[in-house]
N, C-alpha and C. Protein backbone atom coordinates (compact mmCIF):
# COMPACT_ATOMS: atom_id res chain seq x y z
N UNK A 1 0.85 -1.16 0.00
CA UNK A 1 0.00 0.00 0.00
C UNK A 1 0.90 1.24 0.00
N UNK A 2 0.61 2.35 -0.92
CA UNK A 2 1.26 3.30 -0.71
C UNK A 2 1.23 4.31 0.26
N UNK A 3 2.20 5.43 0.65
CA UNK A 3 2.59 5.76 2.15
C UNK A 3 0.91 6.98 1.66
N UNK A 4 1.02 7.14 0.73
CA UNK A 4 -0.35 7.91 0.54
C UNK A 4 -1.53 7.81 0.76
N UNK A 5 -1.90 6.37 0.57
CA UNK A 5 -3.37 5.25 1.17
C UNK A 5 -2.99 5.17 2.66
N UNK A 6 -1.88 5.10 3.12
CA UNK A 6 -1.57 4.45 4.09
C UNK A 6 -2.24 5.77 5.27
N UNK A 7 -1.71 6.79 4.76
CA UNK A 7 -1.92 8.28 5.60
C UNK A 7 -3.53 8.70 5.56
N UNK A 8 -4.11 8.31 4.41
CA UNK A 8 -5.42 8.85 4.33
C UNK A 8 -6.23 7.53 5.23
N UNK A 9 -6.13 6.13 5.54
CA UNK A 9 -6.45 5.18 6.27
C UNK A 9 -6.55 6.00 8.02
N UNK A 10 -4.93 6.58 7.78
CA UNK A 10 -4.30 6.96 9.58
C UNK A 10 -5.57 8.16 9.35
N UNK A 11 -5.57 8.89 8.86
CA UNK A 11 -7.04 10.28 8.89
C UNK A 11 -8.20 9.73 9.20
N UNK A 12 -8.58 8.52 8.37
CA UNK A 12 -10.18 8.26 8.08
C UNK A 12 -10.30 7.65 9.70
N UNK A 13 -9.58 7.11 10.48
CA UNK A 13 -9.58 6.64 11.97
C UNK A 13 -10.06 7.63 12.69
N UNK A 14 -9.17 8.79 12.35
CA UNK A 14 -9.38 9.98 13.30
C UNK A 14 -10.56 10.18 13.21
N UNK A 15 -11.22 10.38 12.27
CA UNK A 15 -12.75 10.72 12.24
C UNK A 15 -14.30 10.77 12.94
N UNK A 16 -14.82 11.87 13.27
CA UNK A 16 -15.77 11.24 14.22
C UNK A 16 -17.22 10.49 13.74
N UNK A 17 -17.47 9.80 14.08
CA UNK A 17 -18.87 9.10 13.72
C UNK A 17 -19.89 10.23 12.40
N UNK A 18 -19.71 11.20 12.50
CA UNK A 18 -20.67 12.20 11.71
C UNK A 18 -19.74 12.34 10.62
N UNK A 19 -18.52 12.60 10.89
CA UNK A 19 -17.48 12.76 9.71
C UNK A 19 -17.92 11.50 8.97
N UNK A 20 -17.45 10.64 9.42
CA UNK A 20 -16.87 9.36 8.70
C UNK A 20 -18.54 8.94 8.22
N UNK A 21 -19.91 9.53 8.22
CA UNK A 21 -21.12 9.77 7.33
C UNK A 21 -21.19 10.30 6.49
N UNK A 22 -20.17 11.85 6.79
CA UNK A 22 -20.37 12.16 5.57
C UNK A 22 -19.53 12.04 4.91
N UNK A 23 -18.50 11.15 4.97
CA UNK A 23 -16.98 10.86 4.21
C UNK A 23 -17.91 9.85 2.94
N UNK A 24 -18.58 8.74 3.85
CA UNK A 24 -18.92 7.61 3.38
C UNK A 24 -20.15 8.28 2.20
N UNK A 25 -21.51 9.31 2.27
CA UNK A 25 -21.69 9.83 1.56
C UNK A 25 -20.92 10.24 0.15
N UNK A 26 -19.91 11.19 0.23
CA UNK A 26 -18.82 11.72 -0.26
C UNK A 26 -18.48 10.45 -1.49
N UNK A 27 -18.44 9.29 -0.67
CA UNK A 27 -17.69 8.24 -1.52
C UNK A 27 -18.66 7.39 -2.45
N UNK A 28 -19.86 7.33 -1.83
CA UNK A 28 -20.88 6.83 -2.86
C UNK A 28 -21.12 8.11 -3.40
N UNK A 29 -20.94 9.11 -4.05
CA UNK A 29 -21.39 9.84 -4.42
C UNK A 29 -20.42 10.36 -6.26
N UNK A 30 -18.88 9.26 -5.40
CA UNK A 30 -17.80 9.05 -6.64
C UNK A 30 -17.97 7.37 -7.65
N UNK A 31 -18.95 7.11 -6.60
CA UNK A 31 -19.15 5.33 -7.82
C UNK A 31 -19.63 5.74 -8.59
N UNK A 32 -20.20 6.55 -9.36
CA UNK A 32 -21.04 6.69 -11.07
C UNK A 32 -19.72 7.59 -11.90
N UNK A 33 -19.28 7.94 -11.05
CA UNK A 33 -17.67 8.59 -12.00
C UNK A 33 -17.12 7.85 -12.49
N UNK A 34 -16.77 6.69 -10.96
CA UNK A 34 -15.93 5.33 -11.55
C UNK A 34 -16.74 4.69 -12.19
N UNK A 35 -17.44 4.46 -12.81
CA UNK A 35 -18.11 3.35 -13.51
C UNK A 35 -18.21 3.68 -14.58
N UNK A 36 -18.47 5.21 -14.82
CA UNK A 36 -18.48 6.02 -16.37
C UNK A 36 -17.15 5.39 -16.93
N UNK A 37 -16.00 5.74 -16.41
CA UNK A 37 -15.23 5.94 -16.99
C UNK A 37 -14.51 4.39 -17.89
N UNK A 38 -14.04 4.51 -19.24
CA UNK A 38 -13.94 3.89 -19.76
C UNK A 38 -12.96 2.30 -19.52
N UNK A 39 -13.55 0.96 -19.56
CA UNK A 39 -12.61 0.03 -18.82
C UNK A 39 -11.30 -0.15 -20.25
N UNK A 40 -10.09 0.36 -19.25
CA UNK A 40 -8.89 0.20 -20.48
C UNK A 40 -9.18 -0.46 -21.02
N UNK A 41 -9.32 -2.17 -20.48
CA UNK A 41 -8.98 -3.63 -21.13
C UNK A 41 -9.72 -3.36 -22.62
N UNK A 42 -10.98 -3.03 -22.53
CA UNK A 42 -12.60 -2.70 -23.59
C UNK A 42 -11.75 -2.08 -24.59
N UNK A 43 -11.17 -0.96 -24.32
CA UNK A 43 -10.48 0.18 -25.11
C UNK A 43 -9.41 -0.47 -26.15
N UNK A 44 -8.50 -1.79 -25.02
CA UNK A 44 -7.68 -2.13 -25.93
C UNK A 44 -8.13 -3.32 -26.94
N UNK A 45 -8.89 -3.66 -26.27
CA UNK A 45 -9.45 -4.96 -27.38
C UNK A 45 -9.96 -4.36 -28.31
N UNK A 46 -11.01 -3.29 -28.05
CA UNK A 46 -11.57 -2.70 -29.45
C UNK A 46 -10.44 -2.15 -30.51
N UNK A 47 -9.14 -1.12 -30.19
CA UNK A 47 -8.02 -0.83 -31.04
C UNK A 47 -7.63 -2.51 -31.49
N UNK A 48 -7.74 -3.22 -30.72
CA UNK A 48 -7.22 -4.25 -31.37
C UNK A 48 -7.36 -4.97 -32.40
N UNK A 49 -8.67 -4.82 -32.43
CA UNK A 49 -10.08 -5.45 -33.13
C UNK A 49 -9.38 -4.86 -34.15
N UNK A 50 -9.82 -3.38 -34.36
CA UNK A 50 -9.59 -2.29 -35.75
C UNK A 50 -8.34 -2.74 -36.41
N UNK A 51 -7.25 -2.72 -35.60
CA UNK A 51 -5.88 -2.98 -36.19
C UNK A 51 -5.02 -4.31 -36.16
N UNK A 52 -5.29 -5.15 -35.75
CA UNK A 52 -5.64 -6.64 -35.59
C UNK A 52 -4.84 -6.88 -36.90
N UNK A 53 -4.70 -6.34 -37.77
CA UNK A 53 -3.77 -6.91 -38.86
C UNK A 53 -2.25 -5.99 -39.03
N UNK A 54 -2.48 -4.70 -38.29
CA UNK A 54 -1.68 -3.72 -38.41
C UNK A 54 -0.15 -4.61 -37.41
N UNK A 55 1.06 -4.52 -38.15
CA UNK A 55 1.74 -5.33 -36.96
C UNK A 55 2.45 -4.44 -36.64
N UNK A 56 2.56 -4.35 -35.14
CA UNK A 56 3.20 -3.86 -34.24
C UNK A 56 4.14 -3.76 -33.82
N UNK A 57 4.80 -4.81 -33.49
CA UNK A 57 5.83 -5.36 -32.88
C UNK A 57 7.24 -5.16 -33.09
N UNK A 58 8.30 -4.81 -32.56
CA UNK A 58 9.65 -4.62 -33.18
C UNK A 58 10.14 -5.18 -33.93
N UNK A 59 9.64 -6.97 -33.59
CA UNK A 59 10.03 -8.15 -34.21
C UNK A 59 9.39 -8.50 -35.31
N UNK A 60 8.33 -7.98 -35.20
CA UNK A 60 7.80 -8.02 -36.75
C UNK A 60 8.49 -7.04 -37.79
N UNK A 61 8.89 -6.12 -37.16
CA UNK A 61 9.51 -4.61 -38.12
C UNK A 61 10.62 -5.25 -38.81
N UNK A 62 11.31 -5.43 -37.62
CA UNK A 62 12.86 -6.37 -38.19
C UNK A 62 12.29 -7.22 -39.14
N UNK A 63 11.60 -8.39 -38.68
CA UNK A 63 11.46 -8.98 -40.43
C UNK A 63 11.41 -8.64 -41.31
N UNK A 64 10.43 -8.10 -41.27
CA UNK A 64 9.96 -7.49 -42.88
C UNK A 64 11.08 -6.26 -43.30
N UNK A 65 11.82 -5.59 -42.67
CA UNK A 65 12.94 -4.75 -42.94
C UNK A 65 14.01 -6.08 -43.51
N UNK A 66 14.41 -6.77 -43.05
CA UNK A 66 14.81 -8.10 -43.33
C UNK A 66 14.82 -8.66 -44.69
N UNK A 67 13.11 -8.89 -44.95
CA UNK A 67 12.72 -9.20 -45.89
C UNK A 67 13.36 -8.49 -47.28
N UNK A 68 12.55 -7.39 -46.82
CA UNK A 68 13.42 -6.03 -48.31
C UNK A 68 14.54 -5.82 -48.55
N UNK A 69 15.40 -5.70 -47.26
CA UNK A 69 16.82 -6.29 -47.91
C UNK A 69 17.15 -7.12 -48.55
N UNK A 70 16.67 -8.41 -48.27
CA UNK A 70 16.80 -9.22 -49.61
C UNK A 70 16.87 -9.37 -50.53
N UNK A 71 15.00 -8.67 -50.84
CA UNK A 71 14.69 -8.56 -51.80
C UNK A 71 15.28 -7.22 -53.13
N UNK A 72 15.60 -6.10 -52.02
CA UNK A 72 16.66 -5.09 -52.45
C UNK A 72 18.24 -5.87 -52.81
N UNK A 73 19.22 -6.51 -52.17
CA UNK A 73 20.13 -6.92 -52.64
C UNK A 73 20.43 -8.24 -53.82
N UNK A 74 18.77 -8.90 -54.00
CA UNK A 74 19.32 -9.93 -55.31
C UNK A 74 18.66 -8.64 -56.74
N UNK A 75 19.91 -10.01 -57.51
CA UNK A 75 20.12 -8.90 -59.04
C UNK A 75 18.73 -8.75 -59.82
């Protein structure tokens, strides 16, 4: 856990019974933010989907750079 979670945990203790109501308010009040917001994984599968033939990869680059040399150095 970071020393940042860790400090806002040591606060949320301190809290008195009315606080920590309306903290807990406060926090259901951020679940429809989090839920809007877009799930990466969704994001990357869909780019994936689209470009799914597009190759990526370094190791693919090298080949086909590879390739053309070849095909560039016979007569």
């Amino acid at each position: 856990m970071s020393e940042q979670v860790q400090a806002i945990l040591q606060a949320v203790r301190g809290l008195t019974p009315a606080q920590l109501a309306e903290l807990r308010i406060a926090l259901t009040a951020l679940e429809p933010l989090a839920e809007s917001e877009p799930d990466k994984r969704l994001l990357v599968h869909s780019i994936q989907g689209k470009y799914r033939r597009v190759p990526t990869s370094s190791e693919s680059f090298l080949r086909r750079k590879q390739e053309d040399l070849k095909l560039e150095s016979m007569p």
